[in-house]
C-alpha atoms as a PDB file:
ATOM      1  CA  UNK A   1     -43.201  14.362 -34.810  1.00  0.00           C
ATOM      2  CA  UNK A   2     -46.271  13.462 -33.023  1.00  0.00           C
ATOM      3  CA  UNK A   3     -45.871   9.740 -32.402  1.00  0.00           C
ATOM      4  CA  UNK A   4     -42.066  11.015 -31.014  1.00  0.00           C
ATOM      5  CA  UNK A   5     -44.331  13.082 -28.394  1.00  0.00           C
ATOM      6  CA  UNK A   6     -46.524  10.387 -27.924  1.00  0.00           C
ATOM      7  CA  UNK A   7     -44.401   7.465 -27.652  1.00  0.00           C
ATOM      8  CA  UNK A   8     -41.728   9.676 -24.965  1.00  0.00           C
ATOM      9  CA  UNK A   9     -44.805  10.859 -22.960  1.00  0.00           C
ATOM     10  CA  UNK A  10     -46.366   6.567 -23.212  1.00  0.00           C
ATOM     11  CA  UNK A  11     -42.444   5.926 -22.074  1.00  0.00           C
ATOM     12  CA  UNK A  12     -42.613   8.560 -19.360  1.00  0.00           C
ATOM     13  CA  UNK A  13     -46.032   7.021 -17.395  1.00  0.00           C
ATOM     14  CA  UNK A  14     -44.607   3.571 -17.720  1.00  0.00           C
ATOM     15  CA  UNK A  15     -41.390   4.545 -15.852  1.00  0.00           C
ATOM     16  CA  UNK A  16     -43.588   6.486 -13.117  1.00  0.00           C
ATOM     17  CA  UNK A  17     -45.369   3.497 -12.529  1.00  0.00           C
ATOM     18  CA  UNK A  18     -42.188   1.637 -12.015  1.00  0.00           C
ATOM     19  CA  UNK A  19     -40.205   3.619 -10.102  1.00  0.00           C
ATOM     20  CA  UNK A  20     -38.380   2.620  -6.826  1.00  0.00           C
ATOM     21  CA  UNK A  21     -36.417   3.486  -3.748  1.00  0.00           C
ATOM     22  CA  UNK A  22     -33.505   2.089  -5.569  1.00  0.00           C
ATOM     23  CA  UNK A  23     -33.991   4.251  -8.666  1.00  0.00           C
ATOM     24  CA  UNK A  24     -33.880   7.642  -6.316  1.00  0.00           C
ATOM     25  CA  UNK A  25     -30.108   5.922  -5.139  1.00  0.00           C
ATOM     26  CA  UNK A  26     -29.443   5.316  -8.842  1.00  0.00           C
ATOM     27  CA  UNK A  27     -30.047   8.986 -10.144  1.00  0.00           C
ATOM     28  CA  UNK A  28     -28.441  10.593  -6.681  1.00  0.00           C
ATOM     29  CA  UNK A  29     -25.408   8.420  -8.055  1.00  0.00           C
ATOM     30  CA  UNK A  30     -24.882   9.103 -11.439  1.00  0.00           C
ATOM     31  CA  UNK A  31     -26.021  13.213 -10.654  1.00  0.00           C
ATOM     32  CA  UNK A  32     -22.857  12.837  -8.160  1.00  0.00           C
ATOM     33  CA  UNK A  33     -20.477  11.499 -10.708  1.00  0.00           C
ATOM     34  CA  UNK A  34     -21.834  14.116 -13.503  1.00  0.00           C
ATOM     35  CA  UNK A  35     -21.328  16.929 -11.014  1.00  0.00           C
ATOM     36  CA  UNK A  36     -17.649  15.674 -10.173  1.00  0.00           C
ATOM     37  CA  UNK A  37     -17.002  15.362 -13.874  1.00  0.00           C
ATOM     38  CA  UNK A  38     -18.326  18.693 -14.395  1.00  0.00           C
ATOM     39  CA  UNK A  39     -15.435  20.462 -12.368  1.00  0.00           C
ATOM     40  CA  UNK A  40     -13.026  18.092 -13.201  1.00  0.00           C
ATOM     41  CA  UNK A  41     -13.456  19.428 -16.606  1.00  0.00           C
ATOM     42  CA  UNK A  42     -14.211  23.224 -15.991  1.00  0.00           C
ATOM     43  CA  UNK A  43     -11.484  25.547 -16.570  1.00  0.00           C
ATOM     44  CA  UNK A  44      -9.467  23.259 -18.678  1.00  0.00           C
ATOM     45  CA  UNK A  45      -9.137  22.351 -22.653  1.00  0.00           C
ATOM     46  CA  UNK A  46     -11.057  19.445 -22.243  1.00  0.00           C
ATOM     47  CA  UNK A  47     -14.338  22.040 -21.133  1.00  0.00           C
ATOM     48  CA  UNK A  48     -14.065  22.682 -25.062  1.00  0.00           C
ATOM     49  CA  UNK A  49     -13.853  19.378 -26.139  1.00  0.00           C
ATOM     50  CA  UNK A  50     -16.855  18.223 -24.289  1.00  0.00           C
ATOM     51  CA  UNK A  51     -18.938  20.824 -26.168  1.00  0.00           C
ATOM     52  CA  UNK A  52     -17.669  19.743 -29.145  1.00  0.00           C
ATOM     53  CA  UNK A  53     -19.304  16.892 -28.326  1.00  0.00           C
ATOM     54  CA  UNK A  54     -22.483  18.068 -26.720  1.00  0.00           C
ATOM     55  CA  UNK A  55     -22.648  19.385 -30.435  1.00  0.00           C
ATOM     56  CA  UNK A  56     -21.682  16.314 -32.184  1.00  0.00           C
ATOM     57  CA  UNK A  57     -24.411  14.394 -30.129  1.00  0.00           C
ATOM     58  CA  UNK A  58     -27.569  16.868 -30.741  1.00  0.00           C
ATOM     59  CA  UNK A  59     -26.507  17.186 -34.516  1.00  0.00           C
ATOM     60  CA  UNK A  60     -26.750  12.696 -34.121  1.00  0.00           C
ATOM     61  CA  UNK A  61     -30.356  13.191 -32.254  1.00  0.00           C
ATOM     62  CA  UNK A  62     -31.696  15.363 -35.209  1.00  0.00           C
ATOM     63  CA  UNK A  63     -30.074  13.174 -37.908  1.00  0.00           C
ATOM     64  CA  UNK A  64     -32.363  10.476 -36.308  1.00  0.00           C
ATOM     65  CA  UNK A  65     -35.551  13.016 -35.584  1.00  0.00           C
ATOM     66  CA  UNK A  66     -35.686  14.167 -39.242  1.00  0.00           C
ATOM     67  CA  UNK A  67     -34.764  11.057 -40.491  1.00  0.00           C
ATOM     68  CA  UNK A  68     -31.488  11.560 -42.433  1.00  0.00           C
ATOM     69  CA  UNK A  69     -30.267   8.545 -43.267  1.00  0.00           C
ATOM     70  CA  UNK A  70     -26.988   8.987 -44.590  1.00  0.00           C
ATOM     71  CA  UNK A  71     -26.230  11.634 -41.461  1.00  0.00           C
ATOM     72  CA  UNK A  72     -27.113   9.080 -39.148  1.00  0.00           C
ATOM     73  CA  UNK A  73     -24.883   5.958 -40.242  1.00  0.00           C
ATOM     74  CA  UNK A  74     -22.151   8.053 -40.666  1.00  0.00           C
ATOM     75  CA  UNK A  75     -22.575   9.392 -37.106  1.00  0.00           C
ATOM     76  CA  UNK A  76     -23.413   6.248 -35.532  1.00  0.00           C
ATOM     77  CA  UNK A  77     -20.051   4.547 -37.169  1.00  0.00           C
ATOM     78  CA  UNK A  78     -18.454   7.621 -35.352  1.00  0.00           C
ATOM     79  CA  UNK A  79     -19.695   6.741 -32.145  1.00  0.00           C
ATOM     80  CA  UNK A  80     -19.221   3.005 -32.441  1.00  0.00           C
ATOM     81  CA  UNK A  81     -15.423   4.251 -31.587  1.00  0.00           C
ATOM     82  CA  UNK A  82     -16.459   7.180 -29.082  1.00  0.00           C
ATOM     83  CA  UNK A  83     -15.426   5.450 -25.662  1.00  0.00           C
ATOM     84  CA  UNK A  84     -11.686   4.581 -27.187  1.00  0.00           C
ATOM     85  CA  UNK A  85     -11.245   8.493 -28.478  1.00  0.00           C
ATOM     86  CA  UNK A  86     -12.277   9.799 -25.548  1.00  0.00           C
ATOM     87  CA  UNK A  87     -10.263   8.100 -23.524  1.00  0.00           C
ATOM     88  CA  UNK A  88      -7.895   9.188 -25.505  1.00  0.00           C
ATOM     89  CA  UNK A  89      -8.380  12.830 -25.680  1.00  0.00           C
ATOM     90  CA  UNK A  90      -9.248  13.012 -22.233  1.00  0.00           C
ATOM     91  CA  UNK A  91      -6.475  11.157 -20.530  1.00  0.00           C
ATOM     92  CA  UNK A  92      -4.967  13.830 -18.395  1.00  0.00           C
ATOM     93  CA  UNK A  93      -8.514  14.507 -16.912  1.00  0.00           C
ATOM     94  CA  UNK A  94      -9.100  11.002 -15.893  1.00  0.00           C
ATOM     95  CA  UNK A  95      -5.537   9.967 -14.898  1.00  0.00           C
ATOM     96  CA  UNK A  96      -6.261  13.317 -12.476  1.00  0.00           C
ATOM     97  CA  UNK A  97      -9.878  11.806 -11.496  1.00  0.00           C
ATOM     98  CA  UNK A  98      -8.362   8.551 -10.680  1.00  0.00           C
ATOM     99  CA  UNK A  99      -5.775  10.121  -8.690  1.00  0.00           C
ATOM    100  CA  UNK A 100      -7.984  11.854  -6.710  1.00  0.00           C
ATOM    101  CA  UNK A 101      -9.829   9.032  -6.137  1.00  0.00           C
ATOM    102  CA  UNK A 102      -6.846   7.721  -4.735  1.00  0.00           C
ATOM    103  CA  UNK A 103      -6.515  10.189  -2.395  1.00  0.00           C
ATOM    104  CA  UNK A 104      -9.769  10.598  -1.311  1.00  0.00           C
ATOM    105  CA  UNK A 105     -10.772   8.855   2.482  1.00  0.00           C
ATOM    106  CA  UNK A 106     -11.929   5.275   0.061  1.00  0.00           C
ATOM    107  CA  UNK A 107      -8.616   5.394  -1.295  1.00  0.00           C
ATOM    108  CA  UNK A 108      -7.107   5.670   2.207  1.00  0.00           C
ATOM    109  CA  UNK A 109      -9.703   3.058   3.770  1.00  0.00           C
ATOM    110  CA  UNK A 110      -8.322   0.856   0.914  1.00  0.00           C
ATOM    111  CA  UNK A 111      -4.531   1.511   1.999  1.00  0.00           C
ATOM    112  CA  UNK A 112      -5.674   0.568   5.665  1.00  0.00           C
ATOM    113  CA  UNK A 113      -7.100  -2.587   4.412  1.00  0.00           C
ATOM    114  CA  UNK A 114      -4.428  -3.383   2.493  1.00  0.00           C
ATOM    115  CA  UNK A 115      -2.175  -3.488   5.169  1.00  0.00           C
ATOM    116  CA  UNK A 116      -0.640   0.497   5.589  1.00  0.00           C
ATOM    117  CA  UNK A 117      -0.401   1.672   9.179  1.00  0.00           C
ATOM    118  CA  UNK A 118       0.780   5.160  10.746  1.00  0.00           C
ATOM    119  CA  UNK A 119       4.579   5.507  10.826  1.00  0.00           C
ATOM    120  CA  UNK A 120       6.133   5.054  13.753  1.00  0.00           C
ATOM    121  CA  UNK A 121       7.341   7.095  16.798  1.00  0.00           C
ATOM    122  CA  UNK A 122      11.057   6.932  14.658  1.00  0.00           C
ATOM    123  CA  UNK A 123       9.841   7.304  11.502  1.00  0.00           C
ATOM    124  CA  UNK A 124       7.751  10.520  13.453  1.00  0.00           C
ATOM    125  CA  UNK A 125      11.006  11.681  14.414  1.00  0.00           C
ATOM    126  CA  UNK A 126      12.929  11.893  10.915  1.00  0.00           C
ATOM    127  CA  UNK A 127       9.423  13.722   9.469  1.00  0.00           C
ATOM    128  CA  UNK A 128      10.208  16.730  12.587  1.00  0.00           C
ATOM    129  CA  UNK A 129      13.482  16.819  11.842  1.00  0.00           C
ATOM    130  CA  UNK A 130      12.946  17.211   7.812  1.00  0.00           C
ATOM    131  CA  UNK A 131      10.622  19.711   8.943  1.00  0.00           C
ATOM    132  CA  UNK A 132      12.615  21.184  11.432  1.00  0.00           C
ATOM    133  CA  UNK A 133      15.497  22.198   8.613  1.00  0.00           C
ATOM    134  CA  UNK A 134      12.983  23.108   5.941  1.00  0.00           C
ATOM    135  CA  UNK A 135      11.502  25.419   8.066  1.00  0.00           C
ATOM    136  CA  UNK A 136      15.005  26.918   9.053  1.00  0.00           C
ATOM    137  CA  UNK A 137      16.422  27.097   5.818  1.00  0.00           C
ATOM    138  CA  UNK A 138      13.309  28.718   4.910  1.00  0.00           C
ATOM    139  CA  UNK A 139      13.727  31.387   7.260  1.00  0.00           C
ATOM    140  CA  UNK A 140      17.697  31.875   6.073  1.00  0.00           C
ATOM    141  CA  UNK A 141      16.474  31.995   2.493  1.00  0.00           C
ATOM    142  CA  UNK A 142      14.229  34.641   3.481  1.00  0.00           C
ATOM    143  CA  UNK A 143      16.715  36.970   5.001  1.00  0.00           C
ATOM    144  CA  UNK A 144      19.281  36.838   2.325  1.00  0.00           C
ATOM    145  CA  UNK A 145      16.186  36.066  -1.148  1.00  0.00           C
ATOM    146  CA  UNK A 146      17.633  32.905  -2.128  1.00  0.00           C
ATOM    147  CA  UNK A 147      14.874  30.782  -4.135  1.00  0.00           C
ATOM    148  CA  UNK A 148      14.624  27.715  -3.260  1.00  0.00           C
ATOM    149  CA  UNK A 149      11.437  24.879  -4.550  1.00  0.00           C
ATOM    150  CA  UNK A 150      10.931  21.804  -1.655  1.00  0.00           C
ATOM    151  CA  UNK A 151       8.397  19.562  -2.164  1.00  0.00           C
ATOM    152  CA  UNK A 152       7.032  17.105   0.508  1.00  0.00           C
ATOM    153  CA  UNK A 153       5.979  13.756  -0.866  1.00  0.00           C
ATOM    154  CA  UNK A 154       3.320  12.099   0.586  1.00  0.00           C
ATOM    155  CA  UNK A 155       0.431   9.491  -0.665  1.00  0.00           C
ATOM    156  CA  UNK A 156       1.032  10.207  -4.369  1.00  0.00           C
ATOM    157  CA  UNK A 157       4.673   9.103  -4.632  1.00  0.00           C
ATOM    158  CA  UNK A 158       6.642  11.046  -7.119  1.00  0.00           C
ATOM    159  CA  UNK A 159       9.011   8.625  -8.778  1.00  0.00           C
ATOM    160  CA  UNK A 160       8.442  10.564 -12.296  1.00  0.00           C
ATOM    161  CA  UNK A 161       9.366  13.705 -10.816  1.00  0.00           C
ATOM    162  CA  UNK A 162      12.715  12.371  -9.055  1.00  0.00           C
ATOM    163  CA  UNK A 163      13.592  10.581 -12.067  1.00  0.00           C
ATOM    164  CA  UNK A 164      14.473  14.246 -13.689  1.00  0.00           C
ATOM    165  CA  UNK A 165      16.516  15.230 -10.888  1.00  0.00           C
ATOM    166  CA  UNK A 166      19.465  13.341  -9.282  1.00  0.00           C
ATOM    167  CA  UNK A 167      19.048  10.563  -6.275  1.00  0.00           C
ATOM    168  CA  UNK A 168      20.723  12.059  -2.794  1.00  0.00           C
ATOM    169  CA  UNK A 169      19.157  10.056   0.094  1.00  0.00           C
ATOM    170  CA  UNK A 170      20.817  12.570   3.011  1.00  0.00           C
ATOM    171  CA  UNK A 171      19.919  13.177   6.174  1.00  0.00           C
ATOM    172  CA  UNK A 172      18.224  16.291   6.346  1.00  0.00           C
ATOM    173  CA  UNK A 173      20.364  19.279   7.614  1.00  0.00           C
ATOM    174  CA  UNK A 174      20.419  23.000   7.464  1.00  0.00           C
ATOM    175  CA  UNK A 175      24.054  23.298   5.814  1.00  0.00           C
ATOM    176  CA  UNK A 176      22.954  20.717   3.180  1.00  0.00           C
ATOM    177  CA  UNK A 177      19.853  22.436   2.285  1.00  0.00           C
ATOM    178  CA  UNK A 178      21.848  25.595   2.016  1.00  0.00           C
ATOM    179  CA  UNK A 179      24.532  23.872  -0.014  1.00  0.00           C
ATOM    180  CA  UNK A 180      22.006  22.611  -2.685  1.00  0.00           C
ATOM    181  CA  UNK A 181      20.150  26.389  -3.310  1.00  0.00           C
ATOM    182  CA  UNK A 182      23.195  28.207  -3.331  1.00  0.00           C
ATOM    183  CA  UNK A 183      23.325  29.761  -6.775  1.00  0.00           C
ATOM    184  CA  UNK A 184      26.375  28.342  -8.218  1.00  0.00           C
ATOM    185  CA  UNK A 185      25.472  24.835  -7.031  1.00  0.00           C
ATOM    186  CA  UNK A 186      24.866  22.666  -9.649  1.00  0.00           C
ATOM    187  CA  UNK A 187      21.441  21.462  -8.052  1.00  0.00           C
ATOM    188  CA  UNK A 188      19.742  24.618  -7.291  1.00  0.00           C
ATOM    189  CA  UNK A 189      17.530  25.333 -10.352  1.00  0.00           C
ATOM    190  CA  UNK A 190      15.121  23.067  -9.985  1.00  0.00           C
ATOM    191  CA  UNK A 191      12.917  21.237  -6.951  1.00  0.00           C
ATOM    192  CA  UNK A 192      14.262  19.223  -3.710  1.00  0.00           C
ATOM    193  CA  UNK A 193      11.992  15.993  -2.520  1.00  0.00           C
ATOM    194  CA  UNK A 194      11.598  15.193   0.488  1.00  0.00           C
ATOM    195  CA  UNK A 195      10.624  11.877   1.406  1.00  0.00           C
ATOM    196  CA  UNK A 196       9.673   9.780   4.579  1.00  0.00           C
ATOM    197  CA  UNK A 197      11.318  13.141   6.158  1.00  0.00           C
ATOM    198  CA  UNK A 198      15.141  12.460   4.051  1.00  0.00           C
ATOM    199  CA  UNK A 199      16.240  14.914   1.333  1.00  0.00           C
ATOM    200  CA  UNK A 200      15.486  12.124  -0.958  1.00  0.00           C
ATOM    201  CA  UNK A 201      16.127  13.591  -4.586  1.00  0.00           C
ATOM    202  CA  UNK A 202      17.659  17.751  -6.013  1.00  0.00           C
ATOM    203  CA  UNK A 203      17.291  19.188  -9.155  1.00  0.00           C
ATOM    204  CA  UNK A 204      13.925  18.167  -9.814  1.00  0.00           C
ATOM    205  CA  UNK A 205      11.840  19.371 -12.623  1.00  0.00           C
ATOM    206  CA  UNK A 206       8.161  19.906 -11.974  1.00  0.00           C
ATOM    207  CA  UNK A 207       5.250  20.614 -14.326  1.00  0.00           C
ATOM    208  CA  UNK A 208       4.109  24.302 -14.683  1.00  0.00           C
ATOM    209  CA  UNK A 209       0.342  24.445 -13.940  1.00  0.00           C
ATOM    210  CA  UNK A 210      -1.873  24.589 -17.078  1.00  0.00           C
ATOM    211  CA  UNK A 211      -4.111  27.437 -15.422  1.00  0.00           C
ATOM    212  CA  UNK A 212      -2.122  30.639 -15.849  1.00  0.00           C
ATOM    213  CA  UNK A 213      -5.086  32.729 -16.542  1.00  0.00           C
ATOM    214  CA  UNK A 214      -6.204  32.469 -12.954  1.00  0.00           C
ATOM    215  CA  UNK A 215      -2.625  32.934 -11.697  1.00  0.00           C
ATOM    216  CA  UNK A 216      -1.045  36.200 -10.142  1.00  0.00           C
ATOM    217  CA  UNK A 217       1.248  37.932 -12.367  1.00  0.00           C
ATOM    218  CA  UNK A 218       3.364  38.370  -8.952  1.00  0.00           C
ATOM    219  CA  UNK A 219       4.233  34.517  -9.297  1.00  0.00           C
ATOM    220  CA  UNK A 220       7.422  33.204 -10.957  1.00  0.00           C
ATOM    221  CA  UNK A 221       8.618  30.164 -12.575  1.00  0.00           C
ATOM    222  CA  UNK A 222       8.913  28.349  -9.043  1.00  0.00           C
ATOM    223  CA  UNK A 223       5.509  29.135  -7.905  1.00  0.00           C
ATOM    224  CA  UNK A 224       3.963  27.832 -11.106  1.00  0.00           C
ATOM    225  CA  UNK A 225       5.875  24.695 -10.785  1.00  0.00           C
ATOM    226  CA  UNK A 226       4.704  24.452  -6.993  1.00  0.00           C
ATOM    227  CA  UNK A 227       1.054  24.671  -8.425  1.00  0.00           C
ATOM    228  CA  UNK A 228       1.206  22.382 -11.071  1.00  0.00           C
ATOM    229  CA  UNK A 229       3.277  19.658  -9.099  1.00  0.00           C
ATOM    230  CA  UNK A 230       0.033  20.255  -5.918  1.00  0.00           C
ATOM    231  CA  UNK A 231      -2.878  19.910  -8.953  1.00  0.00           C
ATOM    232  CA  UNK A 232      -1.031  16.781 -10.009  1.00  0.00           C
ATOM    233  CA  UNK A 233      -0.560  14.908  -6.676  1.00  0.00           C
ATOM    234  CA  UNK A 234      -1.064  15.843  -2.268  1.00  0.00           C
ATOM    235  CA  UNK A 235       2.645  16.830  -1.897  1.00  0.00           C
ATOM    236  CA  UNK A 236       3.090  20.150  -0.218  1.00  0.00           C
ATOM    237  CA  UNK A 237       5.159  22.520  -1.780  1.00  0.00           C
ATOM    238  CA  UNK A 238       7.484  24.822  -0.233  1.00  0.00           C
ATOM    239  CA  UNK A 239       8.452  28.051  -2.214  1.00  0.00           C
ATOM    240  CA  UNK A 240      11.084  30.963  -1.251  1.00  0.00           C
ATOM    241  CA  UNK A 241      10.607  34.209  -3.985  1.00  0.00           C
ATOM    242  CA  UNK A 242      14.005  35.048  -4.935  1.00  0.00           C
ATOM    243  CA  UNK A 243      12.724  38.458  -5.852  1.00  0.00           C
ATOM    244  CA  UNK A 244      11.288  38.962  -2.786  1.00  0.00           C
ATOM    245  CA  UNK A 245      12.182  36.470   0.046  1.00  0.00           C
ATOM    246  CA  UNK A 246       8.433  35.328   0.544  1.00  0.00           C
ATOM    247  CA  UNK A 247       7.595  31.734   2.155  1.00  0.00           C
ATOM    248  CA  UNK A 248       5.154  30.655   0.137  1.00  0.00           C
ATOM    249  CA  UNK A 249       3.081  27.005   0.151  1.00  0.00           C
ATOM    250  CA  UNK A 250       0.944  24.936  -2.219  1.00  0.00           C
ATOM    251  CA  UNK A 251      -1.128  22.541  -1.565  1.00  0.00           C
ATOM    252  CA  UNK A 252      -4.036  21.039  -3.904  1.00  0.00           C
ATOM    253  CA  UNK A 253      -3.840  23.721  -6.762  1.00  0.00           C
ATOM    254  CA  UNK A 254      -4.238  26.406  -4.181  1.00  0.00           C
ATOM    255  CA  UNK A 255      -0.939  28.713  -3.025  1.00  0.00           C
ATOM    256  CA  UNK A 256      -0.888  30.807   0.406  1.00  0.00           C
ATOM    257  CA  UNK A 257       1.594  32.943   0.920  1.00  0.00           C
ATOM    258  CA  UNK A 258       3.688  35.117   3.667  1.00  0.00           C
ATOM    259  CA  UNK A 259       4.632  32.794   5.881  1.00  0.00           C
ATOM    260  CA  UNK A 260       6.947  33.056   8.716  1.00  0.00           C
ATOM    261  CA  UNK A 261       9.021  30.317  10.687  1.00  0.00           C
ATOM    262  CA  UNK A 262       6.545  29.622  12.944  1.00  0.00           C
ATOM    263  CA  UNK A 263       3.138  29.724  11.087  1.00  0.00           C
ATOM    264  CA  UNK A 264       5.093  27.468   8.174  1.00  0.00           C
ATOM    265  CA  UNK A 265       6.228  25.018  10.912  1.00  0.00           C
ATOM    266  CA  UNK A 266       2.834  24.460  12.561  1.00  0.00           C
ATOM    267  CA  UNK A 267       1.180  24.181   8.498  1.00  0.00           C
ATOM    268  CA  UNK A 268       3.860  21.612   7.645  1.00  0.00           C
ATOM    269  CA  UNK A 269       3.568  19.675  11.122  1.00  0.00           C
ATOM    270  CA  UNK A 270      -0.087  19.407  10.790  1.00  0.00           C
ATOM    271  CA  UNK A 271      -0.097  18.218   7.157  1.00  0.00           C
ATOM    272  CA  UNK A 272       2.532  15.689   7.703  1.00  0.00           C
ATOM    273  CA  UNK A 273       3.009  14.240  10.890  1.00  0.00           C
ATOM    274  CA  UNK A 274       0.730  11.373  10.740  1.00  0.00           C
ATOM    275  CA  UNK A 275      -0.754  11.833  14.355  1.00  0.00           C
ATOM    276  CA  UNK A 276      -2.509  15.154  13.100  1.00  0.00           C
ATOM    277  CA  UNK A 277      -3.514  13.516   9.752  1.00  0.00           C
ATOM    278  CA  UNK A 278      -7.641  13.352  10.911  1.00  0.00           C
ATOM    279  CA  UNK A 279      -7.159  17.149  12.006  1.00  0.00           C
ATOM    280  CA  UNK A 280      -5.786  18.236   8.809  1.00  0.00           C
ATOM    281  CA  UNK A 281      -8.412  16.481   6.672  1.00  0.00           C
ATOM    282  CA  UNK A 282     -11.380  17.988   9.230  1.00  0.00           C
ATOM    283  CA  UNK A 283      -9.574  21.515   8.605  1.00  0.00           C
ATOM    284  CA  UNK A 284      -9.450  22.691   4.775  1.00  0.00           C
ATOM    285  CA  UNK A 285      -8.152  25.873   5.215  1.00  0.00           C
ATOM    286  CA  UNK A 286      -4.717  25.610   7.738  1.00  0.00           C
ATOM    287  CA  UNK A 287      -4.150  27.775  11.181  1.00  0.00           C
ATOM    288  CA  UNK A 288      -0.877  28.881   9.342  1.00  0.00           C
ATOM    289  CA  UNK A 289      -2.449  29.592   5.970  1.00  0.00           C
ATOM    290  CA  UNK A 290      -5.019  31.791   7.183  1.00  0.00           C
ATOM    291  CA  UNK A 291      -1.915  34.431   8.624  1.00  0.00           C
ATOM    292  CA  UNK A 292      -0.854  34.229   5.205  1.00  0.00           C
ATOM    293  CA  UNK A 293      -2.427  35.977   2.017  1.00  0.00           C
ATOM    294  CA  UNK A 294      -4.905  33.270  -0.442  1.00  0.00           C
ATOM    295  CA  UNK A 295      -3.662  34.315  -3.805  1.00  0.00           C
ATOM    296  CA  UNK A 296      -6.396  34.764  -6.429  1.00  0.00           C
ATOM    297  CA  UNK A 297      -6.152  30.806  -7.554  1.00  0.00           C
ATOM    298  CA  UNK A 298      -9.311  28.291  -7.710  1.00  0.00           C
ATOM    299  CA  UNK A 299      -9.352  24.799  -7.710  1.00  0.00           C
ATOM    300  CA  UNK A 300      -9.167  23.169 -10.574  1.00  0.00           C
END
């Protein structure tokens, strides 16, 4: 036990002696990408599974501290297989990292270099007008509680999702809309996407988010779907309560709610017109959501 002390504190000096500007960069570094994996993790299953492991690797320190041979080999043949297990056990937590990675302004520097530009002034135009009849409809649904689930693609494209639903490729209109979320319409239980401003795909099924504990008891079956489908991926995610006729909107994990007509037009405009994209990123919070109430949900 001594020579351990002595030999880590020997180890220690010789590393202070060393050290270098580039080791400070090195430790800032991997402290970020512990800190990120942190609250990637926090919250879900896998916050149990890494202190399984936490276990499983003091219990291998000791084995090797107090000398227990047969202990140690059979945790070090354990380990020899750790990196393939875990990324098997945690590969909805890292497909979600790399997502967001995705997402995040590298992942959109790498999209510029790779050749993706702005849409243009007519491709503008047929975004508005998607809007334009969302935000309508919306209102209609409102007066008379029809629920209705619309989700706005956008980086992350959602060919899974409209895979489960059925292929339309209409020009947006308010009749249309209507049509699809009338109760008796074959379409209407389940989620409309929107894409490039066209009502693209109907009937969509969504995942439910995997966070219920930190969800209102207020929120149905479409607003759980709207949350899972915004942890998943950047769409935005229109919801109408059929209980109560609220406009509601999700957007990365986090659901506002009581919109109007106006306050959901000017959210939806300055998330997905691409000429407000740098405002939206340097706002986190929208004008329109703060009229409406947060609900009680946390990022993941």
């Amino acid at each position: 036990m001594w020579d351990f002390i002595v030999n880590a504190y020997n180890w220690f000096v010789a590393m202070m002696l060393t050290f270098k500007a580039t080791d400070v960069l090195d430790i800032m570094v991997v402290s970020f990408i512990i800190y990120n994996l942190i609250k990637i993790v926090r919250e879900t299953r896998a916050e149990q599974l890494v202190k399984g492991i936490l276990v499983l690797l003091v219990a291998f320190f000791l084995s090797g501290l107090f000398n227990l041979k047969m202990l140690n080999a059979l945790f070090t043949s354990f380990f020899q297989f750790s990196v393939l297990a875990v990324m098997i056990v945690f590969q909805p937590e890292l497909r979600s990292a790399l997502e967001h990675i995705g997402r995040s302004k590298i992942g959109k520097y790498w999209n510029n270099l790779s050749g993706s530009r702005d849409y243009d002034e007519e491709k503008n135009k047929q975004i508005k007008l998607g809007i334009k009849c969302v935000v309508e409809a919306a209102n209609s649904f409102q007066k008379t509680k029809t629920g209705a689930l619309i989700v706005f693609e956008r980086q992350t494209k959602l060919g899974d999702i409209i895979d489960t639903g059925t292929i339309i490729n209409a020009e947006p209109s308010v009749p249309m809309i209507g049509n699809i979320f009338f109760n008796k319409a074959p379409l209407h239980d389940g989620a409309m996407v929107i894409r490039d401003g066209m009502l693209y795909a109907a009937g969509c099924i969504l995942p439910l988010t995997k966070n219920n504990n930190s969800v209102s008891v207020d929120l149905g079956t479409r607003h759980r779907a709207a949350l899972g489908i915004s942890e998943n991926s950047d769409a935005v995610i229109v919801v109408v309560s059929e209980e109560t006729g609220t406009i509601s909107m999700a957007l990365n994990g986090i659901i506002t709610r009581n919109y109007t007509r106006e306050t959901l037009n000017a959210a939806l405009e300055e998330l997905l017109v691409p000429q407000s994209a740098e405002k939206s990123e340097r706002t986190p919070i929208l004008s329109g959501a703060r009229k409406g109430r947060k609900n009680e949900k946390t990022k993941k």
